[in-house]
Protein backbone atom coordinates (compact mmCIF):
# COMPACT_ATOMS: atom_id res chain seq x y z
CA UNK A 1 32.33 11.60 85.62
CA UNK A 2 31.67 8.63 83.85
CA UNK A 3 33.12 7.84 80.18
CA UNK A 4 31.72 10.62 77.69
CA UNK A 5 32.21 10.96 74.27
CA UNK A 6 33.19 14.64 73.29
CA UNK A 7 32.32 16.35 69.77
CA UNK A 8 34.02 18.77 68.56
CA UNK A 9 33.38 21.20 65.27
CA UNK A 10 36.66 22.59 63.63
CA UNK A 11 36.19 26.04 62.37
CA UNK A 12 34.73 28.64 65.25
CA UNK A 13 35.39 26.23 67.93
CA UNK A 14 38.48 24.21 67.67
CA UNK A 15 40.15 26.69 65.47
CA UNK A 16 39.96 30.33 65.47
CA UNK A 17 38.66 31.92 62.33
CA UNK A 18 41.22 35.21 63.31
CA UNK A 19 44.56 33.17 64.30
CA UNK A 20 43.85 30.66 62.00
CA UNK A 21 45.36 28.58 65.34
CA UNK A 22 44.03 26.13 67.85
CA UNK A 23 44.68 27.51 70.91
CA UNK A 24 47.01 25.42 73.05
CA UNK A 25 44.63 25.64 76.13
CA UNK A 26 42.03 23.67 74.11
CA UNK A 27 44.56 21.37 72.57
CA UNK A 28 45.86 20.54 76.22
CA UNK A 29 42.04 19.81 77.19
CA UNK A 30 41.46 17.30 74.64
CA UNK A 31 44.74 15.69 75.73
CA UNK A 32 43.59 16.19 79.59
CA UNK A 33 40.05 14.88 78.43
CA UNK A 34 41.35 11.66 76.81
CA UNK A 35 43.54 10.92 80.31
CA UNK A 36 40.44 11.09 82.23
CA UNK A 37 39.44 7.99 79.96
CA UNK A 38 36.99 10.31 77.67
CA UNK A 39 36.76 9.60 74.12
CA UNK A 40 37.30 12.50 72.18
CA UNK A 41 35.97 12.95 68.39
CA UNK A 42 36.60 15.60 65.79
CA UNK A 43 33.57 16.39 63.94
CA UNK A 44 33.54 18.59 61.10
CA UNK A 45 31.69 19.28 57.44
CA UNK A 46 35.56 19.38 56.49
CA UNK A 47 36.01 16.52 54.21
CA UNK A 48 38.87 14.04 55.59
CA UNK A 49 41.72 15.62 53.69
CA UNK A 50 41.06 19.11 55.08
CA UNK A 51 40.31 17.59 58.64
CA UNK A 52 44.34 15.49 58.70
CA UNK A 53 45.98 18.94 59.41
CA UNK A 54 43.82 19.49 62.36
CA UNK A 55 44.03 15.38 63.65
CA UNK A 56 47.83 16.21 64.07
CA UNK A 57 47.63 19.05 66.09
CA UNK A 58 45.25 17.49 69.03
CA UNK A 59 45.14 14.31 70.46
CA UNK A 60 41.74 12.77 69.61
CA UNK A 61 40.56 9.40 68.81
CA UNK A 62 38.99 10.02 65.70
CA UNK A 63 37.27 12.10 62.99
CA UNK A 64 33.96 12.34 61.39
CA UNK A 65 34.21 14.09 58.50
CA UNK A 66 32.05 15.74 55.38
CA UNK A 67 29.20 16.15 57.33
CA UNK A 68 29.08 12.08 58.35
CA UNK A 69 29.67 10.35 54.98
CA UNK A 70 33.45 9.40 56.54
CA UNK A 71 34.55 8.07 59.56
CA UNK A 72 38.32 7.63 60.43
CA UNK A 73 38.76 5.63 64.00
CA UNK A 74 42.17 5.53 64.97
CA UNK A 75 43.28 6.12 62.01
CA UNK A 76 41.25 3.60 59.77
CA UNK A 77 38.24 4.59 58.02
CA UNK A 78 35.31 2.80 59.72
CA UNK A 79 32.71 4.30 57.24
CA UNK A 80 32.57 6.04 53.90
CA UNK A 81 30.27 7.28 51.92
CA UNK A 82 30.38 8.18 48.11
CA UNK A 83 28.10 9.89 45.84
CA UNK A 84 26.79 7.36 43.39
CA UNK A 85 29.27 8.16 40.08
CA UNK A 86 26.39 9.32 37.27
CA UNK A 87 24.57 11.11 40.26
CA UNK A 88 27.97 12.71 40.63
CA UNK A 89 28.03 13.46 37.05
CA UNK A 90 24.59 14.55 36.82
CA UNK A 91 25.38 17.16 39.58
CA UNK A 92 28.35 18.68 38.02
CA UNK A 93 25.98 19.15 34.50
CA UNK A 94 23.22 20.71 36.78
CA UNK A 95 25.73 23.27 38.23
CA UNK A 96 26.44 24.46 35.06
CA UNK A 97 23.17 24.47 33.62
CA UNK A 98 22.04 26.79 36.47
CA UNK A 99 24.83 28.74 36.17
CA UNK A 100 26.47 28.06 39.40
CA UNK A 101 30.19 26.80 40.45
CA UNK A 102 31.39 24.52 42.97
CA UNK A 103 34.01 22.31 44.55
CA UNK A 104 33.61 18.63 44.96
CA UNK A 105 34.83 17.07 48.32
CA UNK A 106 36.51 13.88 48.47
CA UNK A 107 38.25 12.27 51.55
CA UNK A 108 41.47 12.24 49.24
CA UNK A 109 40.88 15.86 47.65
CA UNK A 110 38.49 18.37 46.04
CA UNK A 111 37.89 19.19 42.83
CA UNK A 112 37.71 22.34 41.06
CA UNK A 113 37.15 23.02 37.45
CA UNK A 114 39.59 22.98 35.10
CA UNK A 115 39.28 26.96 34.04
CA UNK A 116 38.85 29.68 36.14
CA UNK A 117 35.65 30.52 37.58
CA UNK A 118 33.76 33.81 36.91
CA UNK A 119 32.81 33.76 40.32
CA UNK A 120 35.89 35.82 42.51
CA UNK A 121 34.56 33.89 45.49
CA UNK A 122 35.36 30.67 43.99
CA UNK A 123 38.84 31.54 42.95
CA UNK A 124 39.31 32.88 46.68
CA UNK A 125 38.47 29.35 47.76
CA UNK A 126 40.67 27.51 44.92
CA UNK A 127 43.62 29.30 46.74
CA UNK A 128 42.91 28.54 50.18
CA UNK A 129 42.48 24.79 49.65
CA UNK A 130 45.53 24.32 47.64
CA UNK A 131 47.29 26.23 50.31
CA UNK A 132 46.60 23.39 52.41
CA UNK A 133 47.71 20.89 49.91
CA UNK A 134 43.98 19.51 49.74
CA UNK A 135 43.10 20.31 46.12
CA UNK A 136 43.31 17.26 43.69
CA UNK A 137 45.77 16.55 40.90
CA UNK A 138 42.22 15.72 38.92
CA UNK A 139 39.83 18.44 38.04
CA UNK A 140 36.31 17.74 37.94
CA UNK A 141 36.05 17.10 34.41
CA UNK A 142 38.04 14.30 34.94
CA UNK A 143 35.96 10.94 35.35
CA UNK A 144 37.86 8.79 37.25
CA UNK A 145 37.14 9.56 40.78
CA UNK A 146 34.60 9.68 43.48
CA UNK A 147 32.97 12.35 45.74
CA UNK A 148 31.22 12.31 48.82
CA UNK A 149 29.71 15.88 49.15
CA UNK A 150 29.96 19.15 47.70
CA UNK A 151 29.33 23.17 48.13
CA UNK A 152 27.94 25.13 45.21
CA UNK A 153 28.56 28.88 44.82
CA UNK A 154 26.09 30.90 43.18
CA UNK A 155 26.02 35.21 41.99
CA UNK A 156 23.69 37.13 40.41
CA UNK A 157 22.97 35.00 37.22
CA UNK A 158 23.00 31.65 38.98
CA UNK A 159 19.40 29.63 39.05
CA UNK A 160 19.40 28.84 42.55
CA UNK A 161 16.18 27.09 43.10
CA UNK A 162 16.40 25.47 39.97
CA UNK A 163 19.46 23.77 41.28
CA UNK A 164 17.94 23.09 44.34
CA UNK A 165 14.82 21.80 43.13
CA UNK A 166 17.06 18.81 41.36
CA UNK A 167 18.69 17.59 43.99
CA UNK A 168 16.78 18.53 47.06
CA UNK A 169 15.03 14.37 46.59
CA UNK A 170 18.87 13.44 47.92
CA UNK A 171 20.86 16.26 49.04
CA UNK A 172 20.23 18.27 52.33
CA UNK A 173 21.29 21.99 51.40
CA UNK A 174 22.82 24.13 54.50
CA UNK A 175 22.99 28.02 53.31
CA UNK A 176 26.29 28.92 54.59
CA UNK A 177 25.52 32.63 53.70
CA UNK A 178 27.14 34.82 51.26
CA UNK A 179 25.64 32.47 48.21
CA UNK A 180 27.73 29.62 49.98
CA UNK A 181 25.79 26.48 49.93
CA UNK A 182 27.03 22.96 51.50
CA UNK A 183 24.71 20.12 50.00
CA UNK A 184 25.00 16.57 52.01
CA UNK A 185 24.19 13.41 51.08
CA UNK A 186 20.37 12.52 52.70
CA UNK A 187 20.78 10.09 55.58
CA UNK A 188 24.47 12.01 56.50
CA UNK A 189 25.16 14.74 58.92
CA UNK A 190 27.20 15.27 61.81
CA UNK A 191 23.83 13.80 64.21
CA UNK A 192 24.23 10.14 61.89
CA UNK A 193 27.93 10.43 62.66
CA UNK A 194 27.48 10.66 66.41
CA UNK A 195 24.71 8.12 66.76
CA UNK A 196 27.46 5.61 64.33
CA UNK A 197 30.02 6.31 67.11
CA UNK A 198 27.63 5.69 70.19
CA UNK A 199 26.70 2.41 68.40
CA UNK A 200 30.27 1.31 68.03
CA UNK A 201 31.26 2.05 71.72
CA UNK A 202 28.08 0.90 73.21
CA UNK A 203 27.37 3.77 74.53
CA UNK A 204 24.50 6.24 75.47
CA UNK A 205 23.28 9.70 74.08
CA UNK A 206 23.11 10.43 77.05
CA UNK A 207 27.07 9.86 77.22
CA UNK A 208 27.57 12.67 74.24
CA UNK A 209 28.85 16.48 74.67
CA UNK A 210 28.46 18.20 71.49
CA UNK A 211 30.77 21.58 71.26
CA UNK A 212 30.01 23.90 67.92
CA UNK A 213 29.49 27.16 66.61
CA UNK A 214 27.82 27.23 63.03
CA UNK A 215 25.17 26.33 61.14
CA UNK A 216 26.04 23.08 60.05
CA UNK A 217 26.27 22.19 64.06
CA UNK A 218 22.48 22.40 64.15
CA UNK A 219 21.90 18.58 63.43
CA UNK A 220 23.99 17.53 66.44
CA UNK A 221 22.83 20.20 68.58
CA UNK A 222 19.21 18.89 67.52
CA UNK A 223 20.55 15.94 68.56
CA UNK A 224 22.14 15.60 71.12
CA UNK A 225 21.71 16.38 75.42
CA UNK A 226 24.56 18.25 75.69
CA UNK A 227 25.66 20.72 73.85
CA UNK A 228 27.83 23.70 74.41
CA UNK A 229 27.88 27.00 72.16
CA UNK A 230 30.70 28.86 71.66
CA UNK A 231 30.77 32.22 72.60
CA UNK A 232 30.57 34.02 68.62
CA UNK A 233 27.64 31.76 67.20
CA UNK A 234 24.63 31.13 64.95
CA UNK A 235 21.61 32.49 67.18
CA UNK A 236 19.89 29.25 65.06
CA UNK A 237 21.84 26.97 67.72
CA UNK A 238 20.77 29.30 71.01
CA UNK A 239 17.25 27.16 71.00
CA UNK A 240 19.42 24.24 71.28
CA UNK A 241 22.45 24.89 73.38
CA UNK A 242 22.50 24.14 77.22
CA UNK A 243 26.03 25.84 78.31
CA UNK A 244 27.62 28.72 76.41
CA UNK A 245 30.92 29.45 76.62
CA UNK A 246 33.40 31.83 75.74
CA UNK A 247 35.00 32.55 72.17
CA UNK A 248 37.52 30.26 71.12
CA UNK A 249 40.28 33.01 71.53
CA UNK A 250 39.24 33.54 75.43
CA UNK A 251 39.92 29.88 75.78
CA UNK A 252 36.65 29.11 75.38
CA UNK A 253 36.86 25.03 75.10
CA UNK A 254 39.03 24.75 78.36
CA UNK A 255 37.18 27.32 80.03
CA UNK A 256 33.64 24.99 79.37
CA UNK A 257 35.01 21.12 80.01
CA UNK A 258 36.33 22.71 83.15
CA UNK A 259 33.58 24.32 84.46
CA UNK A 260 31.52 21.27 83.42
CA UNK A 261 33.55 18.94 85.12
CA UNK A 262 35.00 17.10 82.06
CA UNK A 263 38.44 17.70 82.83
């Protein structure tokens, strides 16, 4: 097999959701993978300080991260994106106004507000993220930094598509479920961050393998040739996939680049 370049989405296909682990048979096929001369690319909605954690547990050449609006080559950032700074402001006002809550995504950190949020689901996610050291020393009233994308949580009293409304001109809004939304910058997804890569090694889409689980997968799967499913998925990618493999706890990346002849 000729030089490919691999793709792979974090949560649900790298790691698994119930061992909160990446399986050592998949972290020995990215190694395996990269010996046969393959390049081989995180590529997660993760921003780049969530991603680092996962970067030192496999071998891989890079990582495109926050749904395309970063992306680290070898340890250098090749591209980054930032929300324009009063746009950013002007988001963080809307939020409020529409009674909704959020966290702001930086490649450096995220950013929660200062006091508690009256949202439990929110709070739930203020923990996890400073668990893995990724939450800011700034809060998000603070003006003195940048962000590149952000999720907004909403409950019963939020305004949704009043939100929406203002910022669907520039935002692309993935419904994560469970009144989780992840809004990306227009012109950035995890398709702009693959085509960015093919133009920087000269190569084709035909050359791409795309491996994912969730709904934020769909604009690479859209995208690209090849694309393998995991086996616990979105049924939104099925239309898409052309190789389905196992769950990520049954060894499911192995299992696929082997079969496939990748590795």
């Amino acid at each position: 097999m000729e030089r490919k370049a691999l793709f792979f989405d974090i949560d649900g296909t790298l790691l698994s959701e119930i061992t909160k682990e990446v399986p050592q048979s998949a972290k020995d096929a990215l190694k395996r993978a990269r010996q046969k001369g393959h390049l081989v690319f995180i590529n997660s909605g993760r921003s780049y300080i969530l991603v680092k954690p996962i970067m030192e547990e496999v071998e891989a050449d890079g990582c495109l991260c926050g749904c395309g609006t970063s992306i680290v080559i070898n340890g250098e950032f090749a591209y980054a994106y930032h929300i324009p700074h009063e746009r950013g402001n002007e988001i963080k006002r809307s939020l409020l106004a529409h009674e909704m809550d959020g966290v702001l995504e930086g490649a450096e950190g995220c950013y929660f507000r200062r006091e508690n949020s009256w949202i439990p689901f929110m709070e739930r996610l203020r923990r996890s993220v400073a668990k893995q050291g990724a939450m800011s020393t700034y809060f998000w009233e603070d003006d003195c930094y940048e962000y590149d994308k952000f999720c907004a949580v909403a409950d019963e009293s939020s305004d949704r598509e009043g939100f929406f409304d203002e910022i669907r001109k520039d935002f692309t809004i993935i419904d994560r479920g469970d009144d989780f939304y992840e809004c990306v910058p227009r012109g950035h997804s995890k398709a702009t961050a693959i085509e960015w890569v093919l133009n920087h090694y000269g190569l084709s889409l035909e050359d791409a393998w795309v491996f994912g689980d969730s709904r934020n997968d769909l604009p690479m799967f859209e995208y690209a040739k090849h694309c393998v499913l995991m086996g616990k998925h979105d049924p939104e990618l099925e239309a898409y996939a052309t190789f389905q493999t196992k769950d990520v706890e049954e060894d499911g990346i192995a299992w696929a680049m082997e079969k496939l002849g990748i590795i």
